[in-house]
C-alpha atoms as a PDB file:
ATOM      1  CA  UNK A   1     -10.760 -83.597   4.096  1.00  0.00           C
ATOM      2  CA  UNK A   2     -13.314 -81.792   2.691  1.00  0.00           C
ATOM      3  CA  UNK A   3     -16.142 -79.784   4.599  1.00  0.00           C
ATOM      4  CA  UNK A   4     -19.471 -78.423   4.242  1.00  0.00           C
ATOM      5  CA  UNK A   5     -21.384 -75.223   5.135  1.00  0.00           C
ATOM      6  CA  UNK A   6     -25.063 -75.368   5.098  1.00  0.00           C
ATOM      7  CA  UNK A   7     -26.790 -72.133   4.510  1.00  0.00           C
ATOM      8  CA  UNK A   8     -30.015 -71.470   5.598  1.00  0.00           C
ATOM      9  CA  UNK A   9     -32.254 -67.808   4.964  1.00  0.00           C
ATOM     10  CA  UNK A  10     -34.183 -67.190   7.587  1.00  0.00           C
ATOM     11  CA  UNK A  11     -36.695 -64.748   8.533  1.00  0.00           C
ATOM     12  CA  UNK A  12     -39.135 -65.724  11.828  1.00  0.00           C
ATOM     13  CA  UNK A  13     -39.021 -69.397  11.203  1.00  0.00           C
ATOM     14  CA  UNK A  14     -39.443 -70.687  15.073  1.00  0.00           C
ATOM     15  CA  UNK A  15     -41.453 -73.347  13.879  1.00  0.00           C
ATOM     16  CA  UNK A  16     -38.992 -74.523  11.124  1.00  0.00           C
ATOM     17  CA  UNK A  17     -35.585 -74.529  12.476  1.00  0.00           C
ATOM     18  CA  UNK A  18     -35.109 -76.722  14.480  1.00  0.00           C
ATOM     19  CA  UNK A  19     -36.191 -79.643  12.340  1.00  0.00           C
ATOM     20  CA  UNK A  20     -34.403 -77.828   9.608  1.00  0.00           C
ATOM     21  CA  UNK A  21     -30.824 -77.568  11.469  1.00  0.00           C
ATOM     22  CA  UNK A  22     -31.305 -81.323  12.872  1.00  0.00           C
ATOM     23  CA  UNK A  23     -31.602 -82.768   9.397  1.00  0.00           C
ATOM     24  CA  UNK A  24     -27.934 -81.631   8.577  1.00  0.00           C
ATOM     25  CA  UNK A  25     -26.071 -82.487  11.776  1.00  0.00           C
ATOM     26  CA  UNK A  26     -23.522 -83.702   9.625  1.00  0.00           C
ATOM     27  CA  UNK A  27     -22.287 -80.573   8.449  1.00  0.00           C
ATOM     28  CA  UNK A  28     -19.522 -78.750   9.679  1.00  0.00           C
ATOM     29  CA  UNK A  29     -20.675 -75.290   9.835  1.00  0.00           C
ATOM     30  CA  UNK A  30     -24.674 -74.260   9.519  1.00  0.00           C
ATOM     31  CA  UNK A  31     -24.790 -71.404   9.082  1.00  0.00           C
ATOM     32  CA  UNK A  32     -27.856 -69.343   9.645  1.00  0.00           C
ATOM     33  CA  UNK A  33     -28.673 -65.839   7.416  1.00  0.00           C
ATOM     34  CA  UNK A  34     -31.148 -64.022   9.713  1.00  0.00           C
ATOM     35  CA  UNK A  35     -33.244 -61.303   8.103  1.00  0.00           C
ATOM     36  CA  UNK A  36     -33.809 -60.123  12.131  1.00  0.00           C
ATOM     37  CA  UNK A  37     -36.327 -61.955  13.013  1.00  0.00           C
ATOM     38  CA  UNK A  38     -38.713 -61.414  15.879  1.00  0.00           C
ATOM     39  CA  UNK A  39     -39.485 -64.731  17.453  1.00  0.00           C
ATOM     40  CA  UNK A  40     -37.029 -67.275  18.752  1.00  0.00           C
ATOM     41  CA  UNK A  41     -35.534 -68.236  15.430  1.00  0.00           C
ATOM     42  CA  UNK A  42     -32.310 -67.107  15.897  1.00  0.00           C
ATOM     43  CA  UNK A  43     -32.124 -68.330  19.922  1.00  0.00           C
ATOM     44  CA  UNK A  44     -33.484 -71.860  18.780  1.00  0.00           C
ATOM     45  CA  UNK A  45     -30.867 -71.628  15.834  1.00  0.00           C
ATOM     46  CA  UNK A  46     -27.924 -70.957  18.292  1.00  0.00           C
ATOM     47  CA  UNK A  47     -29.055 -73.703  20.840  1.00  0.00           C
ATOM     48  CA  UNK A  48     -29.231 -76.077  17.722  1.00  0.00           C
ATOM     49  CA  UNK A  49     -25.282 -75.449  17.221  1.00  0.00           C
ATOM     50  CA  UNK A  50     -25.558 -72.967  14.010  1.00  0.00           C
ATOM     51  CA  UNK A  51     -23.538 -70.178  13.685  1.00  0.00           C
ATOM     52  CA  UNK A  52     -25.874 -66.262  13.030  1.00  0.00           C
ATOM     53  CA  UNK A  53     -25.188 -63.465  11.484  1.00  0.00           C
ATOM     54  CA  UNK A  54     -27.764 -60.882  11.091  1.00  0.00           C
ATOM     55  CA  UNK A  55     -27.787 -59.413   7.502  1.00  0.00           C
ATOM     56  CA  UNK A  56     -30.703 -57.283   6.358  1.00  0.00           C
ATOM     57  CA  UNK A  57     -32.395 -59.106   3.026  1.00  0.00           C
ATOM     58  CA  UNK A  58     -34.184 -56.008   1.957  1.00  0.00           C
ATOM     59  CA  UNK A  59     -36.303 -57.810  -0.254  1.00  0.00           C
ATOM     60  CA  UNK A  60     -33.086 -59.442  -2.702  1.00  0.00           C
ATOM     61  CA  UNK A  61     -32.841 -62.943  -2.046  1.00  0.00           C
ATOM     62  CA  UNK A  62     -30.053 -63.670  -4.061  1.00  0.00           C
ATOM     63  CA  UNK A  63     -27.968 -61.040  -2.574  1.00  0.00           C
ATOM     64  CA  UNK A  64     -28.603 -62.582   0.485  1.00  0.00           C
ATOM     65  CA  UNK A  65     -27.407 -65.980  -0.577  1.00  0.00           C
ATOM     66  CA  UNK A  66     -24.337 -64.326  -1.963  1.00  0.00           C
ATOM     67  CA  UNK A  67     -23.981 -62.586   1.238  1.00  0.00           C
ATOM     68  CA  UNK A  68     -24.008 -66.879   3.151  1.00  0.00           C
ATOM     69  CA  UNK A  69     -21.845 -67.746   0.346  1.00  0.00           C
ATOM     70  CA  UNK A  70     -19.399 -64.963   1.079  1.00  0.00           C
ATOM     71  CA  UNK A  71     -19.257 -65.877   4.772  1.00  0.00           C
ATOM     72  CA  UNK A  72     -19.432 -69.415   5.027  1.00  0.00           C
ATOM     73  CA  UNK A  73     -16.256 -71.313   6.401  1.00  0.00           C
ATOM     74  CA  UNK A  74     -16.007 -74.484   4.398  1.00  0.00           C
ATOM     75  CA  UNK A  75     -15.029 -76.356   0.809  1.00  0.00           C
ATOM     76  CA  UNK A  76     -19.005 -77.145  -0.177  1.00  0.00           C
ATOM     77  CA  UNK A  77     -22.057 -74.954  -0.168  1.00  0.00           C
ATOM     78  CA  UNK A  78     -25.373 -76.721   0.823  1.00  0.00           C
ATOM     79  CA  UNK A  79     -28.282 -74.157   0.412  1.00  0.00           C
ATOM     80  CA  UNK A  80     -31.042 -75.037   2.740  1.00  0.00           C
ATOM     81  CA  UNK A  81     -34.780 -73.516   3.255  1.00  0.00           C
ATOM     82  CA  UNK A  82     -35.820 -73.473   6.838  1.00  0.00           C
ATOM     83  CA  UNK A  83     -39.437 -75.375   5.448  1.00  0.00           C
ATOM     84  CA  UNK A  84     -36.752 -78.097   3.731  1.00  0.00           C
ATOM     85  CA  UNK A  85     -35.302 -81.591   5.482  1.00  0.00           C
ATOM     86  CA  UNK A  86     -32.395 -83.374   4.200  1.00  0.00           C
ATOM     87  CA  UNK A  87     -33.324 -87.458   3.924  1.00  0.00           C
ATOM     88  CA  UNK A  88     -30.950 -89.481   6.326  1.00  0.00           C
ATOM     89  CA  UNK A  89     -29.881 -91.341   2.705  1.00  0.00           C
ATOM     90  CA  UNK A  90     -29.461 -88.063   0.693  1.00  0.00           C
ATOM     91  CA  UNK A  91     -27.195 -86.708   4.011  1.00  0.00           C
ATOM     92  CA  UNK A  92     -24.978 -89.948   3.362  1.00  0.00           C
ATOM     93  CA  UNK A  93     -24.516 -89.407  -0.463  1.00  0.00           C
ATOM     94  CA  UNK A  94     -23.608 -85.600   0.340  1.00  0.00           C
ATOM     95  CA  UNK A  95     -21.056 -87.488   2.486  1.00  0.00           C
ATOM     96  CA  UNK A  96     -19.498 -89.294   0.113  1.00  0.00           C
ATOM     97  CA  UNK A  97     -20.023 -86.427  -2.770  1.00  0.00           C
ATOM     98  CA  UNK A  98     -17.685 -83.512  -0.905  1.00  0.00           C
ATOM     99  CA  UNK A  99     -14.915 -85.976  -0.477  1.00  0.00           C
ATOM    100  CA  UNK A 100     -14.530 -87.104  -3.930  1.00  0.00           C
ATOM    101  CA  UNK A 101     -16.125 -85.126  -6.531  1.00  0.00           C
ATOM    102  CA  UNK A 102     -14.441 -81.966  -5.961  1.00  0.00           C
ATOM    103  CA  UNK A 103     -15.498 -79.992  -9.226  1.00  0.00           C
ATOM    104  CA  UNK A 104     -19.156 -80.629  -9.742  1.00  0.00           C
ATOM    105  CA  UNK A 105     -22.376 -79.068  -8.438  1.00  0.00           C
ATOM    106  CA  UNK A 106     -25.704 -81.559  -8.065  1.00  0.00           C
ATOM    107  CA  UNK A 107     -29.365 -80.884  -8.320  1.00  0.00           C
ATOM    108  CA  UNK A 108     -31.587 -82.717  -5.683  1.00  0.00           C
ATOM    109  CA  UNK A 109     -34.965 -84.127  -5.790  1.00  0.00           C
ATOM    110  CA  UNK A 110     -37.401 -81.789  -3.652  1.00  0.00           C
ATOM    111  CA  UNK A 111     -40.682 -83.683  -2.694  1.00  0.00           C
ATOM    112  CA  UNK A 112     -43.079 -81.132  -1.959  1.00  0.00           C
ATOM    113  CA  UNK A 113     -45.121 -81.696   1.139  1.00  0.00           C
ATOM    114  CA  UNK A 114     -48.778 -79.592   1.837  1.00  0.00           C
ATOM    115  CA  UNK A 115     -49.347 -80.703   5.782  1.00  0.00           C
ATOM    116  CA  UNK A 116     -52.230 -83.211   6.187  1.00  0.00           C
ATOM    117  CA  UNK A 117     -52.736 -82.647   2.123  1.00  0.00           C
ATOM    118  CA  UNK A 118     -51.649 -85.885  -0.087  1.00  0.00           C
ATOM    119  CA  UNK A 119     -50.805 -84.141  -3.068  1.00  0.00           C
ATOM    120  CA  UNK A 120     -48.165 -85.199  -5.554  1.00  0.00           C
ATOM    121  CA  UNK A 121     -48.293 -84.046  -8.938  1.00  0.00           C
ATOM    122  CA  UNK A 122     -49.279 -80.466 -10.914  1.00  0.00           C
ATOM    123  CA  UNK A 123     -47.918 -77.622  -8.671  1.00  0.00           C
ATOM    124  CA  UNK A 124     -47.080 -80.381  -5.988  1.00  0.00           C
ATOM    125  CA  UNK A 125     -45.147 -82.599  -8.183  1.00  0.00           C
ATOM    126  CA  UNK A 126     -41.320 -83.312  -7.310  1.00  0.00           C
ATOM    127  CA  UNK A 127     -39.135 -81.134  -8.540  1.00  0.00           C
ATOM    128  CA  UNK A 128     -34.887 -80.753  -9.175  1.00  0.00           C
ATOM    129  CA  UNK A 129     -32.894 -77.545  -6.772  1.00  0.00           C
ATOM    130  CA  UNK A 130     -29.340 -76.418  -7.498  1.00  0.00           C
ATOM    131  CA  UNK A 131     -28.375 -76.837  -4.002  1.00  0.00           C
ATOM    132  CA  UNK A 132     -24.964 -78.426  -3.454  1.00  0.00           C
ATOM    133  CA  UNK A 133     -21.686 -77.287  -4.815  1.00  0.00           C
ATOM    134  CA  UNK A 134     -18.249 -75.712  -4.734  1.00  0.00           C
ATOM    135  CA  UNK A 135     -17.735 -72.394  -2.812  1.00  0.00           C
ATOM    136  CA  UNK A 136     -15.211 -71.225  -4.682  1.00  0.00           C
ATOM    137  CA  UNK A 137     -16.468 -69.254  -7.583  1.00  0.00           C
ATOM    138  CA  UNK A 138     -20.304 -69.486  -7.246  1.00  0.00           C
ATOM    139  CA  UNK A 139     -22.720 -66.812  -6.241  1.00  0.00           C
ATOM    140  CA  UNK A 140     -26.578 -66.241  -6.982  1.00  0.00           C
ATOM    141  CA  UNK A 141     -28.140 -63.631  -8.750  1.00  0.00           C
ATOM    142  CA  UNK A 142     -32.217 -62.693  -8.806  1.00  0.00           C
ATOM    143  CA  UNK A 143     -34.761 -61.343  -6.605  1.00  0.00           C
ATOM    144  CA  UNK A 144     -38.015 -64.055  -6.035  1.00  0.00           C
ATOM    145  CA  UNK A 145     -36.710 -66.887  -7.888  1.00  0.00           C
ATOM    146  CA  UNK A 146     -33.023 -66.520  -7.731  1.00  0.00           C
ATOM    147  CA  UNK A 147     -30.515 -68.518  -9.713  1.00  0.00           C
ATOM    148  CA  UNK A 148     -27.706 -70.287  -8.241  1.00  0.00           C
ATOM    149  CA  UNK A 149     -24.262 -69.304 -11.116  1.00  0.00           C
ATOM    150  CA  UNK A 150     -21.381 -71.850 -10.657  1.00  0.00           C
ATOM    151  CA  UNK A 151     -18.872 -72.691 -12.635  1.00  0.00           C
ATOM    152  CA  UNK A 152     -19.000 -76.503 -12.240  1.00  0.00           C
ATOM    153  CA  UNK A 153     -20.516 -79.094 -14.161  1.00  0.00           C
ATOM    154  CA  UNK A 154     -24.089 -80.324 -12.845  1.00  0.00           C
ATOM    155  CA  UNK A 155     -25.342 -83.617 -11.913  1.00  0.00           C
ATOM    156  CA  UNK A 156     -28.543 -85.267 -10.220  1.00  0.00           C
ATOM    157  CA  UNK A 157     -28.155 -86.572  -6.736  1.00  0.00           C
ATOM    158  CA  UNK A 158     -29.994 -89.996  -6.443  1.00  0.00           C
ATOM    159  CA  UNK A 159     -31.965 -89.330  -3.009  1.00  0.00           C
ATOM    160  CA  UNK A 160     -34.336 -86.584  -2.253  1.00  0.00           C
ATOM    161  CA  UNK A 161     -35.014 -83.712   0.270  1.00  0.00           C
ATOM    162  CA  UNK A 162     -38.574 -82.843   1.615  1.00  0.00           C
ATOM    163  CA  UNK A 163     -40.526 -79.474   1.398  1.00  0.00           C
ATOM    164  CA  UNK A 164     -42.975 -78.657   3.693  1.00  0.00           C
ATOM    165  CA  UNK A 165     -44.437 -76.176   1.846  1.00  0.00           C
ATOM    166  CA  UNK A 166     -47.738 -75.174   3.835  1.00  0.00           C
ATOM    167  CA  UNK A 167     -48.927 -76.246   7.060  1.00  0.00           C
ATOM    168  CA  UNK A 168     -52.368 -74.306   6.614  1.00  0.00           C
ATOM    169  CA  UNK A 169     -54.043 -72.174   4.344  1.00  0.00           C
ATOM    170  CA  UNK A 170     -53.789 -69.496   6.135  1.00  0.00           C
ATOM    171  CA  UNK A 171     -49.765 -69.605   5.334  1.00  0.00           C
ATOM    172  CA  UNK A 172     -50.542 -70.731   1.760  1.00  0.00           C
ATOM    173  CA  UNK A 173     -52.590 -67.391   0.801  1.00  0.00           C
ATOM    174  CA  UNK A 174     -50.135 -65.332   3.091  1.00  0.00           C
ATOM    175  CA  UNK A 175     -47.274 -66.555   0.602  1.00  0.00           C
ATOM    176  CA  UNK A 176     -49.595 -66.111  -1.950  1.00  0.00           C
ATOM    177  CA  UNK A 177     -50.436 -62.502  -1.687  1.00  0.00           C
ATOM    178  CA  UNK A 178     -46.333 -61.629  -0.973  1.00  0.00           C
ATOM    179  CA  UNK A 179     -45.204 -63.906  -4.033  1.00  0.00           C
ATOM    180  CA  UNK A 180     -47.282 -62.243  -6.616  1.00  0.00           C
ATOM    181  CA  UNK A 181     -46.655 -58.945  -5.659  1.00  0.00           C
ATOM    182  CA  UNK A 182     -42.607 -59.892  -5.474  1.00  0.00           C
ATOM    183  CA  UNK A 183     -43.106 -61.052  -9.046  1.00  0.00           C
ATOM    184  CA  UNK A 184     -44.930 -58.237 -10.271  1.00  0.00           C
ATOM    185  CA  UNK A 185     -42.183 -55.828  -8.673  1.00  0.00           C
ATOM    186  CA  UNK A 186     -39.586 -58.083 -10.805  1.00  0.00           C
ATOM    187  CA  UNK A 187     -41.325 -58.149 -14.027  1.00  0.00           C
ATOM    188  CA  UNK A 188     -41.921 -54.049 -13.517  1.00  0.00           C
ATOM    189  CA  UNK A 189     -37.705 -53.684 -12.545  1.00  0.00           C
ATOM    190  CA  UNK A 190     -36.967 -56.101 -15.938  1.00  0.00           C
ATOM    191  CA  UNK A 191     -38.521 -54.221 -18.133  1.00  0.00           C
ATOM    192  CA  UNK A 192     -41.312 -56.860 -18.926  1.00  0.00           C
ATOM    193  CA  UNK A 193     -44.509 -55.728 -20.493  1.00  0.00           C
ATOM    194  CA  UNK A 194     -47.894 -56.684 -19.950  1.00  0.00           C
ATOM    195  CA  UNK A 195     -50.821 -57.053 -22.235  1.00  0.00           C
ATOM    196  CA  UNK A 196     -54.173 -57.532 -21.077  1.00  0.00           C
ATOM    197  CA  UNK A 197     -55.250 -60.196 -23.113  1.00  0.00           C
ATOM    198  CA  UNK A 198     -52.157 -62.430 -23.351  1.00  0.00           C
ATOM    199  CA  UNK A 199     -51.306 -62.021 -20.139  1.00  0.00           C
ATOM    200  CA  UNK A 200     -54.638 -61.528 -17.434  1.00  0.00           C
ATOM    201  CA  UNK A 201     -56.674 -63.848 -19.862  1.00  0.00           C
ATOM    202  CA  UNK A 202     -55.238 -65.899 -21.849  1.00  0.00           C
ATOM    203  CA  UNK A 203     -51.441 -67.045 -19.523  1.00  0.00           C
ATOM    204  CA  UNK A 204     -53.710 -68.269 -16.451  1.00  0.00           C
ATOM    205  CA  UNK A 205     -55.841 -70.660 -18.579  1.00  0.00           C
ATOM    206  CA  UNK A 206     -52.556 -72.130 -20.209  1.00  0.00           C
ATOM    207  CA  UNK A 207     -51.105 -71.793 -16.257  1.00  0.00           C
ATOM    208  CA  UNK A 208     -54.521 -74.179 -14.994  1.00  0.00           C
ATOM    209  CA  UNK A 209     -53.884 -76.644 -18.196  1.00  0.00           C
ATOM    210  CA  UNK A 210     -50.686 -76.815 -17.776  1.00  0.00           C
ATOM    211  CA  UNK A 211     -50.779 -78.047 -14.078  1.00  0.00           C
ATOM    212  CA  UNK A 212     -54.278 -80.202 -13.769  1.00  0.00           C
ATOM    213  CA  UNK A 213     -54.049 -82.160 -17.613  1.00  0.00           C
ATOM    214  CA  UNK A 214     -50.254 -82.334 -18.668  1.00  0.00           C
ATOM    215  CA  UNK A 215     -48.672 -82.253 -15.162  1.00  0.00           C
ATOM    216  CA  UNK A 216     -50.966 -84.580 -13.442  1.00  0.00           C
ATOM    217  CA  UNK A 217     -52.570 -82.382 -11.210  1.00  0.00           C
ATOM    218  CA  UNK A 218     -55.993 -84.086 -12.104  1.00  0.00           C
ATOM    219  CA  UNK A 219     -54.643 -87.283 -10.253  1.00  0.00           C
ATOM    220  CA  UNK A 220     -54.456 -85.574  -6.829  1.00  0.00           C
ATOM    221  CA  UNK A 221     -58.400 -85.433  -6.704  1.00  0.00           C
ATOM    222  CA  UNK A 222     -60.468 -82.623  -4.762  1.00  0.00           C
ATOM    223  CA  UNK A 223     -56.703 -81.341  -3.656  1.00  0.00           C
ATOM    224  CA  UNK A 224     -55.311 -81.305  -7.707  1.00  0.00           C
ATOM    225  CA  UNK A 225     -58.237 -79.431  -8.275  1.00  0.00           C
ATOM    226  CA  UNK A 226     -57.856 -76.797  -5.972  1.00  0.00           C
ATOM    227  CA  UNK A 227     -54.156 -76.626  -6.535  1.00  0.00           C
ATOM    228  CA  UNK A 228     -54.360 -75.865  -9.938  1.00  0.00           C
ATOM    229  CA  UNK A 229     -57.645 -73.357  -9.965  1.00  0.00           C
ATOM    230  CA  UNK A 230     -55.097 -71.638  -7.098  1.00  0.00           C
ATOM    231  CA  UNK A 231     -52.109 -71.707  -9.614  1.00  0.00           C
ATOM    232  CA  UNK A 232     -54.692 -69.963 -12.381  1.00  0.00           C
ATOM    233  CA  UNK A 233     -55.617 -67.001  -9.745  1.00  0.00           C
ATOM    234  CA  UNK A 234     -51.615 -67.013  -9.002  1.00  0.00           C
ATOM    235  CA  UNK A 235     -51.013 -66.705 -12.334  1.00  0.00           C
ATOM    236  CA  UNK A 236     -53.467 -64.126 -13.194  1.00  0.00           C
ATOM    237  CA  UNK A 237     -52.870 -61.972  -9.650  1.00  0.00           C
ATOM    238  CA  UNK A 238     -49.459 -61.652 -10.561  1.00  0.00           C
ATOM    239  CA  UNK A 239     -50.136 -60.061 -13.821  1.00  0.00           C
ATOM    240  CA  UNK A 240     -52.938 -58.181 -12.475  1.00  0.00           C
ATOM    241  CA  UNK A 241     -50.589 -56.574 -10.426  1.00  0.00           C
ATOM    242  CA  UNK A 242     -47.877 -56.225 -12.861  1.00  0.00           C
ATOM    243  CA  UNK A 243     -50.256 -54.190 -15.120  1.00  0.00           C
ATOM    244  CA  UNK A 244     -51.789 -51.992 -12.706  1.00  0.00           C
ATOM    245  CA  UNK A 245     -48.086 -50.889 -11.443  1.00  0.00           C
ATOM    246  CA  UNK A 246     -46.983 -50.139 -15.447  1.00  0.00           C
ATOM    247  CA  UNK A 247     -50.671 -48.001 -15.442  1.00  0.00           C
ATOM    248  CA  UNK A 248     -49.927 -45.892 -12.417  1.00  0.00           C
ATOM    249  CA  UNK A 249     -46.672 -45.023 -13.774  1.00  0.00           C
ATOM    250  CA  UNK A 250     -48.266 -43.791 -16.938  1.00  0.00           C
ATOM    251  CA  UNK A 251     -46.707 -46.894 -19.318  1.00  0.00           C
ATOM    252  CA  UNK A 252     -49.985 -48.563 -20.622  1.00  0.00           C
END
């Protein structure tokens, strides 16, 4: 019969872990990735029943995946966040998926979840993850966003996972701050370049339409709102500091 490794990146997730590891009891391996943490992730982690391995992520996130795929023990690949929760009814489908649909890989549904913030469209709105598929011959590639390669042909899974994105804002802007500066860092390593005008003026106001009108962020409320002014200052941050690295190195 087939089996399943879930693989879960972590990096000081105490408060995630556990309810991360207990949504996918029915694996056969989980398998944690720990970029050393200092809290109790990785003790909580063991007690749970995964398997560690420390493995420095030095910033590469897709290495690092690469790295879980490389040492994982079974048929399937389930990639996991520690802020994500498998549904009792998507757990089932995986189920029935790894024992007989050996050569495909499936997108899931990932309901994004602000704590005690009902948001549900714009930057909050549900969207589809590469997450489940055959070991052999798949690997990831890409710093911030990385992208899952496989071989396989893709389908949709019918039941969703949950993302607890944020439990405070305090977490949100922390995220904030390290995403945009990530981004710029990978635009600046690409080979991108930056103009002023497109870019810092013009690609955040698009970014805020985008989200609040055609995205529905303007049916959230007070919370849409906010969202999507945020996602214009994301927007505009990261290009901000995209620009200003090209300057200091003497390339604008």
């Amino acid at each position: 019969m087939a089996t399943v490794s879930v693989i879960i990146l972590a990096r000081n997730e105490e408060h995630n872990i556990h309810d991360c590891i207990e949504s996918v009891q029915f694996a056969d391996e989980v398998l944690v990735i720990d970029d050393f943490s200092t809290d109790d992730t990785v003790k909580i982690a063991e007690e749970m029943g995964a398997r560690v391995v420390q493995h420095a992520m030095n910033g590469d996130w897709g290495a690092q995946q690469t790295f879980g795929i490389e040492q994982a023990k079974s048929d399937w690949i389930l990639f996991l966040d520690a802020d994500e929760r498998i549904s009792e009814p998507l757990a089932k489908e995986i189920q029935a998926i790894v024992v007989n649909e050996p050569n495909k890989a499936y997108w899931i549904q990932r309901r994004n979840k602000f704590h005690h913030n009902k948001a549900t469209h714009g930057v909050l709105r549900p969207d589809y993850v590469l997450r489940l598929m055959p070991k052999e011959g798949s690997y990831v590639e890409g710093y911030v966003h990385p992208a899952i390669i496989t071989p396989y042909p893709t389908e949709k899974l019918q039941h969703p996972m949950y993302h607890y994105t944020y439990d405070n804002w305090h977490q949100y802007f922390n995220k904030f701050n390290n995403y945009t500066t990530l981004s710029a860092e990978k635009y600046r390593d690409n080979g991108k370049s930056c103009s002023f005008i497109k870019d810092i003026i013009f690609r955040p106001t698009w970014a805020f339409i985008k989200v609040y009108f055609l995205q529905g962020g303007i049916l959230d409320g007070k919370m849409g709102f906010i969202l999507s002014v945020n996602h214009y200052f994301y927007t505009m941050t990261k290009y901000v500091k995209f620009y200003y690295l090209l300057k200091s190195k003497g390339k604008l």
